[in-house]
PDB file of N, CA and C in Angstrom:
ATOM      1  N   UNK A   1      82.583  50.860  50.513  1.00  0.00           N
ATOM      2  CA  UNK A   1      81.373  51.157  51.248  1.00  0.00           C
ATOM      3  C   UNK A   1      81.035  52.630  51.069  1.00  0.00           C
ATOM      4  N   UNK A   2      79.874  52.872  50.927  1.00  0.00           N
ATOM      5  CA  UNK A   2      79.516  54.408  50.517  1.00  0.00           C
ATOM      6  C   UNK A   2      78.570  54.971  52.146  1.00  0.00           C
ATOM      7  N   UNK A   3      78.669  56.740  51.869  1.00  0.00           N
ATOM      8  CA  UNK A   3      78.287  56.855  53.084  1.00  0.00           C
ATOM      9  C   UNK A   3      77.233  56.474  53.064  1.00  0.00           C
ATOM     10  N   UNK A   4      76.597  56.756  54.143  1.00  0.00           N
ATOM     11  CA  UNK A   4      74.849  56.476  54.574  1.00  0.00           C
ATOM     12  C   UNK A   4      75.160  58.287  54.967  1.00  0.00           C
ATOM     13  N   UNK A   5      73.684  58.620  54.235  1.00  0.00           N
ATOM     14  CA  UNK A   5      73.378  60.590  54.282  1.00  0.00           C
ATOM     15  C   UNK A   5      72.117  60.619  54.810  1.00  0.00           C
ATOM     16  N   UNK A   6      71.973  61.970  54.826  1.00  0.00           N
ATOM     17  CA  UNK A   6      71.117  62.258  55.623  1.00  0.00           C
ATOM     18  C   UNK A   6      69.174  62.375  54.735  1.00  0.00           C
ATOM     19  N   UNK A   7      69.358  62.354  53.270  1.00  0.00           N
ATOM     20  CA  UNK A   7      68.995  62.012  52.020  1.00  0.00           C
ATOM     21  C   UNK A   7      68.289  60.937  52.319  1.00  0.00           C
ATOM     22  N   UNK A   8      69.071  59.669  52.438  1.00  0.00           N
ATOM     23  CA  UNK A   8      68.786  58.080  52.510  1.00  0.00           C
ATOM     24  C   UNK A   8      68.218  58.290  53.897  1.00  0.00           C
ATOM     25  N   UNK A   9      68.692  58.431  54.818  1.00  0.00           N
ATOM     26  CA  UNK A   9      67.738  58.363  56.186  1.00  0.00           C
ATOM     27  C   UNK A   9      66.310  58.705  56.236  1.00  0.00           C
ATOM     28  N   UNK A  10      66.247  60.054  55.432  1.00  0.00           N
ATOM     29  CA  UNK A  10      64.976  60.926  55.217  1.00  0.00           C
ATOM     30  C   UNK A  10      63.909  59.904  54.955  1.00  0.00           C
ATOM     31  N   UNK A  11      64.507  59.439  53.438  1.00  0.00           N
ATOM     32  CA  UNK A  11      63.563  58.521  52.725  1.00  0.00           C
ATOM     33  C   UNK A  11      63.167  57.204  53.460  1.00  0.00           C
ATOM     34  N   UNK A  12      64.299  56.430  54.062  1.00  0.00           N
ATOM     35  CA  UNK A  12      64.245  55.244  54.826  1.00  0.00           C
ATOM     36  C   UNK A  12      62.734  55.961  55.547  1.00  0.00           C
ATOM     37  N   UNK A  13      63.280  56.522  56.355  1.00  0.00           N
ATOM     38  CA  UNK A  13      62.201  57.062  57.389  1.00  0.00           C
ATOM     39  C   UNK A  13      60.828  57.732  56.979  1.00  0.00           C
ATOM     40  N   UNK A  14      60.115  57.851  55.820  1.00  0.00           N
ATOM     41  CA  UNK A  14      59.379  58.366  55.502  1.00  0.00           C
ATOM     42  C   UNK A  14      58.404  56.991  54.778  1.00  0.00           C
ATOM     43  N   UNK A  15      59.491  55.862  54.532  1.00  0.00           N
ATOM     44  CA  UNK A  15      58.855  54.672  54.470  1.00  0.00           C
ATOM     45  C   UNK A  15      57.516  54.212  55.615  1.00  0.00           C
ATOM     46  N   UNK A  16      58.956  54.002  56.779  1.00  0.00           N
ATOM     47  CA  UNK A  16      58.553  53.557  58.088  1.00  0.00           C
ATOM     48  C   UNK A  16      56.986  54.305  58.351  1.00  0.00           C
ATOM     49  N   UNK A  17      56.872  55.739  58.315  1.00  0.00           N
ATOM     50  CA  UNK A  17      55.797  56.505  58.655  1.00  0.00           C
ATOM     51  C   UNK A  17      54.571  55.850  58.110  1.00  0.00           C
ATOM     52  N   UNK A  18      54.621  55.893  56.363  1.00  0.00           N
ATOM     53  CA  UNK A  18      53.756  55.479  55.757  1.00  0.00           C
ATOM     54  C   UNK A  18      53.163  53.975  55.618  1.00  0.00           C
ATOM     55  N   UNK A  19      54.256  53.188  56.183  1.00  0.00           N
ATOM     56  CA  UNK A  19      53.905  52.367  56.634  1.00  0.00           C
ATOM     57  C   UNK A  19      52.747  51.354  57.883  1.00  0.00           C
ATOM     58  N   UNK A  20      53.522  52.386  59.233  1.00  0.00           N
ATOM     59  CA  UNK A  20      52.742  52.384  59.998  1.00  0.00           C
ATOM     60  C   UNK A  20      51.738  53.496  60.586  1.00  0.00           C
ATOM     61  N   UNK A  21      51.498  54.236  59.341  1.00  0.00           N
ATOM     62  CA  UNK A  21      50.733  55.690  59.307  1.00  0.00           C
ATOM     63  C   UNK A  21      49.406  55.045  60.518  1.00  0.00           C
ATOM     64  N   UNK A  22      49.109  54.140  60.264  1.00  0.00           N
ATOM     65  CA  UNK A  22      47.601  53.537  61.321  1.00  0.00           C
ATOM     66  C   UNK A  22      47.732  53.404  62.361  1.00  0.00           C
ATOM     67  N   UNK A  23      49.221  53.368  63.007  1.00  0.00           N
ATOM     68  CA  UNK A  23      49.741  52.654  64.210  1.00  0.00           C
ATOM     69  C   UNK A  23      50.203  53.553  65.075  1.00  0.00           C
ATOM     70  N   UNK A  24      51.288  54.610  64.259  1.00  0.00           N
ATOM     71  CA  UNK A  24      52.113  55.872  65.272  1.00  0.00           C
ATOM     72  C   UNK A  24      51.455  56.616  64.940  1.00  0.00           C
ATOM     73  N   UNK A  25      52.006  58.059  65.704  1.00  0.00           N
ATOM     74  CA  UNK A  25      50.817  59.412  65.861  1.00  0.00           C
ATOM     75  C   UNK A  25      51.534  59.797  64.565  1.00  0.00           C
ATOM     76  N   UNK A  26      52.476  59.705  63.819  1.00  0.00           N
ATOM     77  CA  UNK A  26      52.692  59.997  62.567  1.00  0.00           C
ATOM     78  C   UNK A  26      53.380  61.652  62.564  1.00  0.00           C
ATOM     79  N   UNK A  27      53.431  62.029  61.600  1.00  0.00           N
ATOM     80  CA  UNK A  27      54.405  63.175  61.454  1.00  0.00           C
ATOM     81  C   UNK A  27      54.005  64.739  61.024  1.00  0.00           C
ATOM     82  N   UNK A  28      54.166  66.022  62.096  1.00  0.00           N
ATOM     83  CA  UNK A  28      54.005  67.059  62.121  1.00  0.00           C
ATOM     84  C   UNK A  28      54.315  67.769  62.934  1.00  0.00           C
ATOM     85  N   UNK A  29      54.324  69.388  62.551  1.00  0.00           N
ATOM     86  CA  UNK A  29      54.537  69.840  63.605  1.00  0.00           C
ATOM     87  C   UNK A  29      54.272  69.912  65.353  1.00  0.00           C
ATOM     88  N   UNK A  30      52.949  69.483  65.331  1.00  0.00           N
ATOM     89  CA  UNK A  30      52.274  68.743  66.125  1.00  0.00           C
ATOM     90  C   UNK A  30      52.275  68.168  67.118  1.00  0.00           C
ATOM     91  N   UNK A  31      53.326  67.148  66.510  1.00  0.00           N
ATOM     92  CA  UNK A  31      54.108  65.517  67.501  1.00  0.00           C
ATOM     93  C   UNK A  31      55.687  66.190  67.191  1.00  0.00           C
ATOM     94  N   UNK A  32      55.816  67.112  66.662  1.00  0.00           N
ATOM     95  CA  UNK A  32      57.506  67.080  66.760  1.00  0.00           C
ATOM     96  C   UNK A  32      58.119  67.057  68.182  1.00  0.00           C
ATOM     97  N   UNK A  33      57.622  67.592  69.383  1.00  0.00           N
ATOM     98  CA  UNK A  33      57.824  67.840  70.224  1.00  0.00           C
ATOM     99  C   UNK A  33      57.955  66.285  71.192  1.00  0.00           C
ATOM    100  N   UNK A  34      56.594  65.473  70.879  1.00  0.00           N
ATOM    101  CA  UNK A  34      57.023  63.951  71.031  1.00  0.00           C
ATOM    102  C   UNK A  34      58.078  63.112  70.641  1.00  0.00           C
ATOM    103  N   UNK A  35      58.579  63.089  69.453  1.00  0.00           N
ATOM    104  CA  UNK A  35      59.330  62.776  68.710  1.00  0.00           C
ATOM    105  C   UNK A  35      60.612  63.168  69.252  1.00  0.00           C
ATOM    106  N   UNK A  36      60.911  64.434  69.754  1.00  0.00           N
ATOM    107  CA  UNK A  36      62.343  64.885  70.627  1.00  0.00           C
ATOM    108  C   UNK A  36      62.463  63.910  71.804  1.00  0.00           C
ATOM    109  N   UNK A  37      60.972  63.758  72.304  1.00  0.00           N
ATOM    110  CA  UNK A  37      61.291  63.609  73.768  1.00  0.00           C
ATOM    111  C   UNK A  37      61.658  61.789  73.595  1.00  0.00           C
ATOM    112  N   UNK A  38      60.704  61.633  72.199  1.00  0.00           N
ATOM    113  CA  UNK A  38      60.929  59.931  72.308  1.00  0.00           C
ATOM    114  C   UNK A  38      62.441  59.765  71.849  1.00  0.00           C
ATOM    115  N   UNK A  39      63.246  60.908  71.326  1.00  0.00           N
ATOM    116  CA  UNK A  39      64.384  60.902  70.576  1.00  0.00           C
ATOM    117  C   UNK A  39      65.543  60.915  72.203  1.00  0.00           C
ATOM    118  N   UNK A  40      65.148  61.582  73.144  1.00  0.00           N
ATOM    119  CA  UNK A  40      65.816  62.072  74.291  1.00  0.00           C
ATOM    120  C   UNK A  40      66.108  60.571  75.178  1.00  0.00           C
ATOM    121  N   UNK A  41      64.922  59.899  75.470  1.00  0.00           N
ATOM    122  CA  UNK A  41      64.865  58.517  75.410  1.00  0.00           C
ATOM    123  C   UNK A  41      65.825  57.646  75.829  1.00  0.00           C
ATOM    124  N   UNK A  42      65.989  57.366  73.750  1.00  0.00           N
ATOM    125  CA  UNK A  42      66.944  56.643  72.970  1.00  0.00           C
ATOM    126  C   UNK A  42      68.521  56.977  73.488  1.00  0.00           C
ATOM    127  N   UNK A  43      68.567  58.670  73.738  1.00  0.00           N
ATOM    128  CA  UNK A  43      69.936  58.933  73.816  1.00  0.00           C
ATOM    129  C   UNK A  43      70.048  58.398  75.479  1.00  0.00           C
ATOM    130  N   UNK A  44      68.940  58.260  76.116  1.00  0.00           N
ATOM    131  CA  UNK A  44      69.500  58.082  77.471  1.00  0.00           C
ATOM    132  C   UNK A  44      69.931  56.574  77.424  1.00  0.00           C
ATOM    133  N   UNK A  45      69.484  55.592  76.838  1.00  0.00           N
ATOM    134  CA  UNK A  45      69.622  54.118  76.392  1.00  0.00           C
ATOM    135  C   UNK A  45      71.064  53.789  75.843  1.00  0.00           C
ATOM    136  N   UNK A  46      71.636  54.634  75.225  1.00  0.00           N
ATOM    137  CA  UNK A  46      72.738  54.629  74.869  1.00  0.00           C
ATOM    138  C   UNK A  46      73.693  55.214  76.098  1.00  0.00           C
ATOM    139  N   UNK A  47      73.631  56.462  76.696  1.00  0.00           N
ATOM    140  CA  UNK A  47      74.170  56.561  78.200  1.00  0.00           C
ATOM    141  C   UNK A  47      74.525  55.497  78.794  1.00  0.00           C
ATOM    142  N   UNK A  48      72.825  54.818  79.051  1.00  0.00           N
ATOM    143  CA  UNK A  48      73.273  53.405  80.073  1.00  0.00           C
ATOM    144  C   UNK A  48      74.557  52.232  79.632  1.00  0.00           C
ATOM    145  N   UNK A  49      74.077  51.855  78.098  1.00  0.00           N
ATOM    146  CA  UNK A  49      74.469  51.144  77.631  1.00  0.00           C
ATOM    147  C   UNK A  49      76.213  51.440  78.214  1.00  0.00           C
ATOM    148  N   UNK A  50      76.522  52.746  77.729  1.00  0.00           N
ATOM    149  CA  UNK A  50      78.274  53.386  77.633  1.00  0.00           C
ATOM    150  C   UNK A  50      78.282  52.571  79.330  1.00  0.00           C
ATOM    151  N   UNK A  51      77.733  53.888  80.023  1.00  0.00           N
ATOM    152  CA  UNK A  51      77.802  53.328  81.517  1.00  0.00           C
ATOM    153  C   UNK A  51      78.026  51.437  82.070  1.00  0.00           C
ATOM    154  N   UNK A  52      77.244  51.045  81.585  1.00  0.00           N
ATOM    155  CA  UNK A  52      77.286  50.117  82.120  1.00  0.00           C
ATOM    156  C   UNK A  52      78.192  49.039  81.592  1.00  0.00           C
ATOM    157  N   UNK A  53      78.850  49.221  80.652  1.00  0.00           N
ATOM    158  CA  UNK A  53      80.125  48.514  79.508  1.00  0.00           C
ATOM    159  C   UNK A  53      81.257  49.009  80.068  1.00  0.00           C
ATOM    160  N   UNK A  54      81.018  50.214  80.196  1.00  0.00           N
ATOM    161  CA  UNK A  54      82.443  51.226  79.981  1.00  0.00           C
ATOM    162  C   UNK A  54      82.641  51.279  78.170  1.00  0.00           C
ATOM    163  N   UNK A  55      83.007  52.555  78.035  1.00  0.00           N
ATOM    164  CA  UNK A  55      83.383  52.972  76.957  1.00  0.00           C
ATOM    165  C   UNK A  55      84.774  51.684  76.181  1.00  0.00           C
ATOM    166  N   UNK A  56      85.294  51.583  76.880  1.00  0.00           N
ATOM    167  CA  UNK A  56      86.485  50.673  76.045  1.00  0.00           C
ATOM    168  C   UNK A  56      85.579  49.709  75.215  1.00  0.00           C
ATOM    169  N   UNK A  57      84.797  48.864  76.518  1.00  0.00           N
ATOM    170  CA  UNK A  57      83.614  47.720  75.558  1.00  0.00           C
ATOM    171  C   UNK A  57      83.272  47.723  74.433  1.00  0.00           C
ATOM    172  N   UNK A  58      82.312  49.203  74.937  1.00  0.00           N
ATOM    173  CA  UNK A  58      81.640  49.747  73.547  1.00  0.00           C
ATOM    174  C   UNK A  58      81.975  49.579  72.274  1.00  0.00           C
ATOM    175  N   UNK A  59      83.746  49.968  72.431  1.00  0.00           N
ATOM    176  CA  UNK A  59      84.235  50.425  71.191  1.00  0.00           C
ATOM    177  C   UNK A  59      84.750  49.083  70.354  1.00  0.00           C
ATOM    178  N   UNK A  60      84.866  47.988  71.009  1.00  0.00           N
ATOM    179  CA  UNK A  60      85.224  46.620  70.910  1.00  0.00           C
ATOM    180  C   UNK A  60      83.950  46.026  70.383  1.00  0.00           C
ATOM    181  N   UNK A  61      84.487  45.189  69.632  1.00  0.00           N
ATOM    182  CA  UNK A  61      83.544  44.275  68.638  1.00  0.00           C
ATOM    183  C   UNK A  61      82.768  43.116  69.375  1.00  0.00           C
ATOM    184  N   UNK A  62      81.765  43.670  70.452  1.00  0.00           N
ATOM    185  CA  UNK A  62      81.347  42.846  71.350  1.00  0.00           C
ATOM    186  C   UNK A  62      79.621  42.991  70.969  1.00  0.00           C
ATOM    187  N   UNK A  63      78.998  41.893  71.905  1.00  0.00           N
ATOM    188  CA  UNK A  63      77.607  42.031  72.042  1.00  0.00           C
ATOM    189  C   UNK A  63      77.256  43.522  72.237  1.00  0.00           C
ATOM    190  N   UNK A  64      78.052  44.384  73.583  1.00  0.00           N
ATOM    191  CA  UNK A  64      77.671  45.621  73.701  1.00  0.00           C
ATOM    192  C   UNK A  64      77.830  46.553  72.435  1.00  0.00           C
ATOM    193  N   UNK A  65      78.922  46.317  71.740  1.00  0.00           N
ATOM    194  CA  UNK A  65      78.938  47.338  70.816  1.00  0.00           C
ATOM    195  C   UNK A  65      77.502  47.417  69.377  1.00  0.00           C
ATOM    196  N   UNK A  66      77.352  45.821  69.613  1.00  0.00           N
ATOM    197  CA  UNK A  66      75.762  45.742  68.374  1.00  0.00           C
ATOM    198  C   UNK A  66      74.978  46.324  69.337  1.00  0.00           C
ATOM    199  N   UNK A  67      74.923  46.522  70.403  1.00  0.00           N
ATOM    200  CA  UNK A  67      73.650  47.230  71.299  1.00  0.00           C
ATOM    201  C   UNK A  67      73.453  48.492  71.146  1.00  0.00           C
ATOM    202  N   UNK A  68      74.648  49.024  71.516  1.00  0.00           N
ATOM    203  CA  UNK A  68      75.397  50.709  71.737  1.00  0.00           C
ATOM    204  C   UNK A  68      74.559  50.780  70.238  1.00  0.00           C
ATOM    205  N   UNK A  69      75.602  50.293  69.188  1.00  0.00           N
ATOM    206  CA  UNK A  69      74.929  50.705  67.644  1.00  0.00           C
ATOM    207  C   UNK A  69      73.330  50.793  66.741  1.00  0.00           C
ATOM    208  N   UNK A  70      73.334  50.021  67.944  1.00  0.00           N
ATOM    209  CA  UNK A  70      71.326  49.787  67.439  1.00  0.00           C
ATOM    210  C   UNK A  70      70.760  50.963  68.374  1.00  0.00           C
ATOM    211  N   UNK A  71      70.557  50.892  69.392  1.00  0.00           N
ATOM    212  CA  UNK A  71      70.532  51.985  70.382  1.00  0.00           C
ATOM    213  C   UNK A  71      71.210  53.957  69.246  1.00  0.00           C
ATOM    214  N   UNK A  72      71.900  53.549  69.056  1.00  0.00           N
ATOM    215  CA  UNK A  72      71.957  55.005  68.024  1.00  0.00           C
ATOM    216  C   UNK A  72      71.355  55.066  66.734  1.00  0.00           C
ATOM    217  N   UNK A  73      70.981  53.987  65.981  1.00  0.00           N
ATOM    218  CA  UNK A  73      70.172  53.781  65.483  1.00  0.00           C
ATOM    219  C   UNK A  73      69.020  54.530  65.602  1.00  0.00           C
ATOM    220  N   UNK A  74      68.182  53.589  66.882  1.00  0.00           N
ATOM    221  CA  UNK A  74      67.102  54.353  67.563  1.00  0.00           C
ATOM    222  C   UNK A  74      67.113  55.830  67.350  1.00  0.00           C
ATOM    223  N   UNK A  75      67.937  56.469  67.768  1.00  0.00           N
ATOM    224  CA  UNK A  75      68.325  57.591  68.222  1.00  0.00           C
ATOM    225  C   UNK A  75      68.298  58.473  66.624  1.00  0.00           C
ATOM    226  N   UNK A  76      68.870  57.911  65.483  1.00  0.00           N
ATOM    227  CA  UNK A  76      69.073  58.581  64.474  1.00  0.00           C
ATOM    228  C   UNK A  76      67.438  58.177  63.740  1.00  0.00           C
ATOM    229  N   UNK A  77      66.704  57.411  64.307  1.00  0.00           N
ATOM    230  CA  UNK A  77      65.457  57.518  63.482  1.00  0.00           C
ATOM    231  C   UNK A  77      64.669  58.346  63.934  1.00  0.00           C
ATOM    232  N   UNK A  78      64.230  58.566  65.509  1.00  0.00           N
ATOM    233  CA  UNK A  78      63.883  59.805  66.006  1.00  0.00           C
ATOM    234  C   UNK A  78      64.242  61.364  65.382  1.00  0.00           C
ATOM    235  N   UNK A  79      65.630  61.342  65.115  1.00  0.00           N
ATOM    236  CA  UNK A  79      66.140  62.747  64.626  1.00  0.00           C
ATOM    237  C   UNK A  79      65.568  62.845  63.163  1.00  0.00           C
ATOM    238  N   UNK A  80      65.377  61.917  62.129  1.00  0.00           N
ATOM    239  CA  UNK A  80      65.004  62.188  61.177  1.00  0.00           C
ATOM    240  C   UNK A  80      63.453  62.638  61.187  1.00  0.00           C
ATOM    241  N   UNK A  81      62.478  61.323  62.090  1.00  0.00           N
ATOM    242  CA  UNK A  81      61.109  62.038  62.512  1.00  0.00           C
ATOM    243  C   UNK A  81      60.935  63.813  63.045  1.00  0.00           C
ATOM    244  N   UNK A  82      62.233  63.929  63.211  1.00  0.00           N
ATOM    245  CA  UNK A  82      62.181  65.664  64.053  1.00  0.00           C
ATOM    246  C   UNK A  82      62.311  66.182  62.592  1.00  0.00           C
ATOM    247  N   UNK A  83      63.390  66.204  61.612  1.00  0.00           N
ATOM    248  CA  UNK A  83      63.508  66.712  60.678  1.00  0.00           C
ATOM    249  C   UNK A  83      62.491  66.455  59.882  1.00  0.00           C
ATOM    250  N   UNK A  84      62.112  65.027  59.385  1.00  0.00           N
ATOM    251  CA  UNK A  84      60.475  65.013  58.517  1.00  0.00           C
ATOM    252  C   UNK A  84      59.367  65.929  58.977  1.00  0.00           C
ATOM    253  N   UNK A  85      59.416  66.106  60.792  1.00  0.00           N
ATOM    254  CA  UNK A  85      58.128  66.892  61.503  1.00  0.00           C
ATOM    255  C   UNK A  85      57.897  68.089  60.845  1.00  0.00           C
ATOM    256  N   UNK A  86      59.799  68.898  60.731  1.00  0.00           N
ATOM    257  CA  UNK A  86      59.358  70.169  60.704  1.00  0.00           C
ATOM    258  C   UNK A  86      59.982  70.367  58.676  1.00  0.00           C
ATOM    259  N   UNK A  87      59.555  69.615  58.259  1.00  0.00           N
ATOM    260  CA  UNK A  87      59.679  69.568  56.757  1.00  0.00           C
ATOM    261  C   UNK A  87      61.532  70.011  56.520  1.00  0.00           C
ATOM    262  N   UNK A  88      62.210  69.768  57.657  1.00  0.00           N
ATOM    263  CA  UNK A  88      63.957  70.577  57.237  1.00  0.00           C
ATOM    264  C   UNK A  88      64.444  69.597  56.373  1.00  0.00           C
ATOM    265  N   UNK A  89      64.926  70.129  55.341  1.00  0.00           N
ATOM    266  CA  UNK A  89      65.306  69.491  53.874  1.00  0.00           C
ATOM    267  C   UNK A  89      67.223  69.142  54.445  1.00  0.00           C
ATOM    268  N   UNK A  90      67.703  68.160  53.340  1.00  0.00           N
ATOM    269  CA  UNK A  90      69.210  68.248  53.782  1.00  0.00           C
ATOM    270  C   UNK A  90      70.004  69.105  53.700  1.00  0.00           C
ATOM    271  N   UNK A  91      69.015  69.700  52.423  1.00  0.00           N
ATOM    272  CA  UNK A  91      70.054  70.984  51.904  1.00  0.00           C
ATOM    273  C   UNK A  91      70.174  72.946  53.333  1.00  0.00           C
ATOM    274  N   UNK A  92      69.049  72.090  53.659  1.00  0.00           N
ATOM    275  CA  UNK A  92      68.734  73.372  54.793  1.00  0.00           C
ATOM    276  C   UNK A  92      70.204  73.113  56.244  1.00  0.00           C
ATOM    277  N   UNK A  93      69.735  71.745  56.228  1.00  0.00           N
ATOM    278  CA  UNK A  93      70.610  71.124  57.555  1.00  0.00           C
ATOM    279  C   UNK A  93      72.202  71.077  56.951  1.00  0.00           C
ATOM    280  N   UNK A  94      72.583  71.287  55.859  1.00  0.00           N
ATOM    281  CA  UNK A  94      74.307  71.633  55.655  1.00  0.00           C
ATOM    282  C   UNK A  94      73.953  72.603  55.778  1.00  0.00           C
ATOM    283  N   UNK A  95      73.363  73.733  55.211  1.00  0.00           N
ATOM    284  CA  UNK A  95      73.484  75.031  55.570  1.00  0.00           C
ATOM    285  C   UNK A  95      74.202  75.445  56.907  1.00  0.00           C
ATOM    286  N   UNK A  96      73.193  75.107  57.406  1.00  0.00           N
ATOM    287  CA  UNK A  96      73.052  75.083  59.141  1.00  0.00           C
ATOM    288  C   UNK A  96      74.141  74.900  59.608  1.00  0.00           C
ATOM    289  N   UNK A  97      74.588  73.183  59.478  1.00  0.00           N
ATOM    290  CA  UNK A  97      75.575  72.731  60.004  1.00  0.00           C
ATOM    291  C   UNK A  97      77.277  73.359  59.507  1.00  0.00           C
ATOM    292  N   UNK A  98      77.188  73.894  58.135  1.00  0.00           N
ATOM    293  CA  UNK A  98      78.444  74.483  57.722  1.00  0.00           C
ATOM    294  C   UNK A  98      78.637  75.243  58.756  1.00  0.00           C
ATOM    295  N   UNK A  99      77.595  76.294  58.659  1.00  0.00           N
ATOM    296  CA  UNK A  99      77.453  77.860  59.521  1.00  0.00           C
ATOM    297  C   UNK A  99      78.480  77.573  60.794  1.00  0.00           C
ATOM    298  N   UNK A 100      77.247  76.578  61.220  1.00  0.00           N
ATOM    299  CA  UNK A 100      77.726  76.542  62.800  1.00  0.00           C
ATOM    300  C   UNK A 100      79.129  75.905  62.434  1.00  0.00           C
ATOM    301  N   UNK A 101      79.204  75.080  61.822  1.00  0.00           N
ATOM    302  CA  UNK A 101      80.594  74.557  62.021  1.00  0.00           C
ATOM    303  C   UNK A 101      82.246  75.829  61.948  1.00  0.00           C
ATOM    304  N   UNK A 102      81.697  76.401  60.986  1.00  0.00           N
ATOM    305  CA  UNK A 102      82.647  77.829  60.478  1.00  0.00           C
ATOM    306  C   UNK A 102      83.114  79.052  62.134  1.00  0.00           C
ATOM    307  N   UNK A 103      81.656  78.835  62.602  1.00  0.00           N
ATOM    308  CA  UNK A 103      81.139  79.571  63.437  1.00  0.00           C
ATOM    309  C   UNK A 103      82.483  78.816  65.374  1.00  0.00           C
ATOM    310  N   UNK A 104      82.170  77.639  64.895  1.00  0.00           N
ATOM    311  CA  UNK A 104      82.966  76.776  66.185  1.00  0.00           C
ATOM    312  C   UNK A 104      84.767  76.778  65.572  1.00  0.00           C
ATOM    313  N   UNK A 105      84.694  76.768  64.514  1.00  0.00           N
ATOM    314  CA  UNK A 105      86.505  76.844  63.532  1.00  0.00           C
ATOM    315  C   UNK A 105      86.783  77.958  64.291  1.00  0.00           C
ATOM    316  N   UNK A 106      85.940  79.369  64.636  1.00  0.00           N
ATOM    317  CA  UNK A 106      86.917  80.624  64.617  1.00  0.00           C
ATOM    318  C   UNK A 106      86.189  80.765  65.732  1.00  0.00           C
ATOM    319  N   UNK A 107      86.152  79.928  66.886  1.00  0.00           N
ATOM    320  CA  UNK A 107      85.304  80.690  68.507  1.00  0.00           C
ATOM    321  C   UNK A 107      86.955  80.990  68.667  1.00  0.00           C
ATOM    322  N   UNK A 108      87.765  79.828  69.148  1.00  0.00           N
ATOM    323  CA  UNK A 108      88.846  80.248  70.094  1.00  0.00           C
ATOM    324  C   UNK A 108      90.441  80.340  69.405  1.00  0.00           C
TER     325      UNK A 108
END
């Protein structure tokens, strides 16, 4: 099985847009700010979901866990609409994410 990147998401998601370009408010700086909040949402949907399973559930090969997983789903198509909004490339977001990561290796 190969990963799923952040590359393939981009594109997946740039489908979806053009797809329903007639339907959603579509993608810019604009609506990025929608797009968080519809992204904020999703993450609370997944909260409930944990909450109301309990985490052990979750993690178990149950109805809840296809929920939990679709539910982040949700959640990871929003984040790409944030990244398509503000044009951030993958190569920008390792940047980023090395940094910070290097940055959290040597806090404590």
């Amino acid at each position: 099985m190969s990963d799923f990147g952040i590359s393939e998401m981009l594109d997946m998601q740039r489908k979806l847009q053009e797809k329903y370009k007639d339907r959603w408010e579509g993608i810019s700086p604009e609506v990025g700010k929608n797009k968080l909040l519809w992204m904020i949402g999703e993450v609370g949907e997944v909260i409930d979901i944990v909450k109301k399973y309990g985490p052990e559930s979750c993690k178990k090969d149950h109805k809840e866990r296809e929920h939990l997983i679709e539910e982040m789903a949700d959640v990871l198509m929003f984040y790409n609409d944030v990244l398509l909004c503000y044009d951030i490339s993958p190569e920008e977001l390792k940047e980023s994410y090395t940094s910070k990561f290097k940055k959290n290796m040597d806090r404590w």
